[in-house]
C-alpha atoms as a PDB file:
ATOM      1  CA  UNK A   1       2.964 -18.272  14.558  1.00  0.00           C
ATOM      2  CA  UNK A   2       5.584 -19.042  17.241  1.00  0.00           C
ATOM      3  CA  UNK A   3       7.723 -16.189  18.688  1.00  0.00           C
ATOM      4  CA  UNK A   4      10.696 -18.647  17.668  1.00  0.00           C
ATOM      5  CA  UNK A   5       9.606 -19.402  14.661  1.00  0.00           C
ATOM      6  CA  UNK A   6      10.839 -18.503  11.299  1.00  0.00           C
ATOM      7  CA  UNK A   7       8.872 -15.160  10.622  1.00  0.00           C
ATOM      8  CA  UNK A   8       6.811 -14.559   7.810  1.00  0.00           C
ATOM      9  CA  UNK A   9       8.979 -12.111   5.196  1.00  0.00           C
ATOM     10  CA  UNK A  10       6.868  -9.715   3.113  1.00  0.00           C
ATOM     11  CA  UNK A  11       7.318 -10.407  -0.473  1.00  0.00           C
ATOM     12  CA  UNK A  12       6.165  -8.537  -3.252  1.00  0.00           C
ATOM     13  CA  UNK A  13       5.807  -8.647  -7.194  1.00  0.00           C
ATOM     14  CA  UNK A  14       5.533  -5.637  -9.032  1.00  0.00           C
ATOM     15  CA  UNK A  15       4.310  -5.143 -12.616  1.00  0.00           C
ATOM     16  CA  UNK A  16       3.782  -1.952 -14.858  1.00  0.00           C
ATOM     17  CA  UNK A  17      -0.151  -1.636 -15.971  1.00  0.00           C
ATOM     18  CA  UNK A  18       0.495   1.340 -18.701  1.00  0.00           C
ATOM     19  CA  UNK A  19       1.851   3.827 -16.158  1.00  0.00           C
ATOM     20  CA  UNK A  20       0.989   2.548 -12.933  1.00  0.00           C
ATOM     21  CA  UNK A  21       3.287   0.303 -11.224  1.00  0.00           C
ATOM     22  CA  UNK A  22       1.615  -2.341  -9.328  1.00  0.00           C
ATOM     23  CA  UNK A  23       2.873  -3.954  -6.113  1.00  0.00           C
ATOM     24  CA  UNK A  24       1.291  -6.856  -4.805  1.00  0.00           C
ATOM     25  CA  UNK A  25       2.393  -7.510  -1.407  1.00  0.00           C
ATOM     26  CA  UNK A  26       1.932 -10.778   0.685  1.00  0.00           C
ATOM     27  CA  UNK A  27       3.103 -12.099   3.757  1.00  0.00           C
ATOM     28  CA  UNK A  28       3.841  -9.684   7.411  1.00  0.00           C
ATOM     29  CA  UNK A  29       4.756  -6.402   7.169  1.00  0.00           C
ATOM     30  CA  UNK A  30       6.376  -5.258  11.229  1.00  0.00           C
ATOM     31  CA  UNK A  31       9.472  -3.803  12.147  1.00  0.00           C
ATOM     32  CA  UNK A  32      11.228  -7.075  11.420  1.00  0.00           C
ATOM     33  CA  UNK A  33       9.717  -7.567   8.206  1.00  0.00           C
ATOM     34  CA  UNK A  34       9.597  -3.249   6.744  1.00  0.00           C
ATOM     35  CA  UNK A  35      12.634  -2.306   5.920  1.00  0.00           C
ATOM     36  CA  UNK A  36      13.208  -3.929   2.707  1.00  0.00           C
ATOM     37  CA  UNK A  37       9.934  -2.524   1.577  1.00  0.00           C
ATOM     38  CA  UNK A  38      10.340   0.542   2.741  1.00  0.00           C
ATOM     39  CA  UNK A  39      13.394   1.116   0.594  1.00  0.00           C
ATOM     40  CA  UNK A  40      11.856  -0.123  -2.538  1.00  0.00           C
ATOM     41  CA  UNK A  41       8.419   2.201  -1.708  1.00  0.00           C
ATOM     42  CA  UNK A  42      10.978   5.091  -1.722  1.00  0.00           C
ATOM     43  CA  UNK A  43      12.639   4.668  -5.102  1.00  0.00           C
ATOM     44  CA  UNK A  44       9.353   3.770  -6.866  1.00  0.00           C
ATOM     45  CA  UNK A  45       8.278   7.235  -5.181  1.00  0.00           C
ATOM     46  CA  UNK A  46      11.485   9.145  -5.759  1.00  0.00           C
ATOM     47  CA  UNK A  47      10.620  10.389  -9.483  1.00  0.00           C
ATOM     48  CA  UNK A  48       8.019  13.188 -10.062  1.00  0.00           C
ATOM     49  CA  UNK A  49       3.998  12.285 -10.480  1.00  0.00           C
ATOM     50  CA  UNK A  50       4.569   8.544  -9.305  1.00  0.00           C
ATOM     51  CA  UNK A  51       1.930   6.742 -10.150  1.00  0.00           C
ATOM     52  CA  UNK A  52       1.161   3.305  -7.501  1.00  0.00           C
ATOM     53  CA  UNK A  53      -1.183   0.821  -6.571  1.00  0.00           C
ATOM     54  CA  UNK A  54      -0.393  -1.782  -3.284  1.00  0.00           C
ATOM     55  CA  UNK A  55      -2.065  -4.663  -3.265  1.00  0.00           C
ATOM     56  CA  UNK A  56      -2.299  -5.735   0.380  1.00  0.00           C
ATOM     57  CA  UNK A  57      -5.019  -8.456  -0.184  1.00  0.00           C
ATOM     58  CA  UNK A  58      -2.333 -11.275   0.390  1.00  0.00           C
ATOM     59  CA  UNK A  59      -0.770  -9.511   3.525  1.00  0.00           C
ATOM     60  CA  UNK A  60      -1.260 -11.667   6.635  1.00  0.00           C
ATOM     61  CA  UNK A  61      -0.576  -8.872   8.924  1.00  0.00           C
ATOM     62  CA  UNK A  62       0.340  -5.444   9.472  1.00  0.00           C
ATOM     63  CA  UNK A  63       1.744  -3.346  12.506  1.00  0.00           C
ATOM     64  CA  UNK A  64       2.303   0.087  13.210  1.00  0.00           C
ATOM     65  CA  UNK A  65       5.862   0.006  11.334  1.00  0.00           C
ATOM     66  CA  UNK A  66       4.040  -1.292   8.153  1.00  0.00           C
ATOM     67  CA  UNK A  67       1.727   1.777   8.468  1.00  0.00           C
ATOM     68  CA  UNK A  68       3.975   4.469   8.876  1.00  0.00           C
ATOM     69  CA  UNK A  69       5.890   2.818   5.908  1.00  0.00           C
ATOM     70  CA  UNK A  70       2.287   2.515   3.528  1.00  0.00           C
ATOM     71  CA  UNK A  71       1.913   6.926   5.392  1.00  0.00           C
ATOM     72  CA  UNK A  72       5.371   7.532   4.189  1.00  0.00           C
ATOM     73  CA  UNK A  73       4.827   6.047   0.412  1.00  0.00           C
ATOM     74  CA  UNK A  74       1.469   8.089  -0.126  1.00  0.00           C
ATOM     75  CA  UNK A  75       3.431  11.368   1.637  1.00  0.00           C
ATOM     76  CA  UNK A  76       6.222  10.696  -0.778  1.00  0.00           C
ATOM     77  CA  UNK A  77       3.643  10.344  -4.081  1.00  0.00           C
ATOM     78  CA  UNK A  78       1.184  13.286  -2.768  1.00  0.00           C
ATOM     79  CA  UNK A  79       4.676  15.553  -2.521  1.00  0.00           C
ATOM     80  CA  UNK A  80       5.849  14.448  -6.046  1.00  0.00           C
ATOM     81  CA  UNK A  81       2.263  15.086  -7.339  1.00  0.00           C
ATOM     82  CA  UNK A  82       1.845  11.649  -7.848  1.00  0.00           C
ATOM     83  CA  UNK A  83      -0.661   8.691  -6.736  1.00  0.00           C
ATOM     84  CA  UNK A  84      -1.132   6.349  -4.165  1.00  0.00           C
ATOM     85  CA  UNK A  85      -3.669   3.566  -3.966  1.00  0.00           C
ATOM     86  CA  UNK A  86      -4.086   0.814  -2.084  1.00  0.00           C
ATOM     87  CA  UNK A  87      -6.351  -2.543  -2.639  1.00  0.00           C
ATOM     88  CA  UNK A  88      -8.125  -4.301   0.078  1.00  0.00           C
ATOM     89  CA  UNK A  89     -10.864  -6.334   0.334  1.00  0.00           C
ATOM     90  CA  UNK A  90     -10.274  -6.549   4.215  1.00  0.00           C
ATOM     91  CA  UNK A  91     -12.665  -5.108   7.053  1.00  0.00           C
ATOM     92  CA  UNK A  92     -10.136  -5.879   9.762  1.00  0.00           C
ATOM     93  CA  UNK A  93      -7.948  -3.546   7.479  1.00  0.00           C
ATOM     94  CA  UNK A  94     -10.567  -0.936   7.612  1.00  0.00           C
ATOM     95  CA  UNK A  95     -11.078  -1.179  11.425  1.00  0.00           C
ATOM     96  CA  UNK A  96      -7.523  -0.622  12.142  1.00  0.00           C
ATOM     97  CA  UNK A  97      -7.331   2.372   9.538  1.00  0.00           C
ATOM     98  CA  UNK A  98     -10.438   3.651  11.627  1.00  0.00           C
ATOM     99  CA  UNK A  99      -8.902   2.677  15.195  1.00  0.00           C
ATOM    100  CA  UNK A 100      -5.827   4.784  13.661  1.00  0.00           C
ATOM    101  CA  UNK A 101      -6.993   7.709  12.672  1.00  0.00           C
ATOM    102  CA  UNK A 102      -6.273   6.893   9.023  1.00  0.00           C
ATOM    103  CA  UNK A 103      -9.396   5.800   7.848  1.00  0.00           C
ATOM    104  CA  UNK A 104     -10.116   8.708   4.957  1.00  0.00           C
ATOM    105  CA  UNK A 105      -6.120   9.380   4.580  1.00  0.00           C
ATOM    106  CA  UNK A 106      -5.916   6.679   2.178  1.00  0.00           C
ATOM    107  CA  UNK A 107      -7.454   6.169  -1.409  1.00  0.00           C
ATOM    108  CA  UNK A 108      -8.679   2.331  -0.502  1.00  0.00           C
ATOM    109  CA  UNK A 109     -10.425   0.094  -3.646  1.00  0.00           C
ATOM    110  CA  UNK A 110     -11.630  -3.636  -3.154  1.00  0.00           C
ATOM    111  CA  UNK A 111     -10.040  -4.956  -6.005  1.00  0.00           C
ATOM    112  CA  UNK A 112      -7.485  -4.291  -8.493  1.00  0.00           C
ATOM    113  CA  UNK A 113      -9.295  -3.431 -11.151  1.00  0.00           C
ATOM    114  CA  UNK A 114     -10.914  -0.631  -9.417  1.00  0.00           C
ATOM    115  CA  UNK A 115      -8.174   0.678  -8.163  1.00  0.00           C
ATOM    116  CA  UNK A 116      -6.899   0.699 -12.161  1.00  0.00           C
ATOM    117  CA  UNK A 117      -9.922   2.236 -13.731  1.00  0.00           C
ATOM    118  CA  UNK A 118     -10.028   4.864 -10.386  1.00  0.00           C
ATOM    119  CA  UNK A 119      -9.267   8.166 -12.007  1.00  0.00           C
ATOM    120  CA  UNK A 120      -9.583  11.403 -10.411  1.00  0.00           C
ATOM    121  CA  UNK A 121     -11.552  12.836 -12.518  1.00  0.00           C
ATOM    122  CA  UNK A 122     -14.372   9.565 -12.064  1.00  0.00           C
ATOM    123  CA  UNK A 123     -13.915  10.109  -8.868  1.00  0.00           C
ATOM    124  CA  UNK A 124     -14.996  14.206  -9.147  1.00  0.00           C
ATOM    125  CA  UNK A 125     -18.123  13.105 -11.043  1.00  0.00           C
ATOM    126  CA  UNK A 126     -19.160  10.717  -8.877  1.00  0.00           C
END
């Protein structure tokens, strides 16, 4: 992508799968890109025991602002009692969650339907 170039906005769809909303996100998420979705991460984690699943298998790219923003979201649900997953079936992801320091922070799943059928207590018996 050229540094003059248009950049790549993140844009998301969200859908309700019987409590959990579901974000699928796609596109960059930087400092140029964040702050839109960092606004709409905090009212979907404003209400008590939010319950949320990003899907970041269609994001291109993701800096340190579009960390601290996906750290803020699951600080946000973890304080409300709530849930925060995120789906990704990337190992450059992974490595950068390692690099980070962030690698067991967050509750990762390869695909969506994991992610839906991920309960705690599965996740206690197994």
């Amino acid at each position: 992508m050229s540094e003059n170039g248009p950049r790549s906005a993140p844009h998301h769809t969200e859908r309700t799968v019987g409590e959990t909303t579901v974000v699928e996100l796609r596109g960059e998420i930087d400092i140029f890109t964040a702050p839109s979705l960092a606004a709409r991460l905090d009212a979907l984690t404003a209400d008590q025991h939010p319950d949320l699943v990003l899907d970041l298998r269609a994001t291109a790219f993701i800096d340190c602002t579009g960390l601290g923003i996906l750290c803020r979201a699951r600080n946000r649900a973890g304080a409300r009692h709530g849930r925060l997953r995120l789906v990704t079936d990337s190992a450059h992801f992974r490595r950068i969650l390692r690099a980070v320091g962030l690698a067991g922070v967050f509750e990762l799943h390869p695909s969506l339907g994991t992610a839906l059928a991920h309960t705690p207590q599965a996740a206690a018996a197994g």
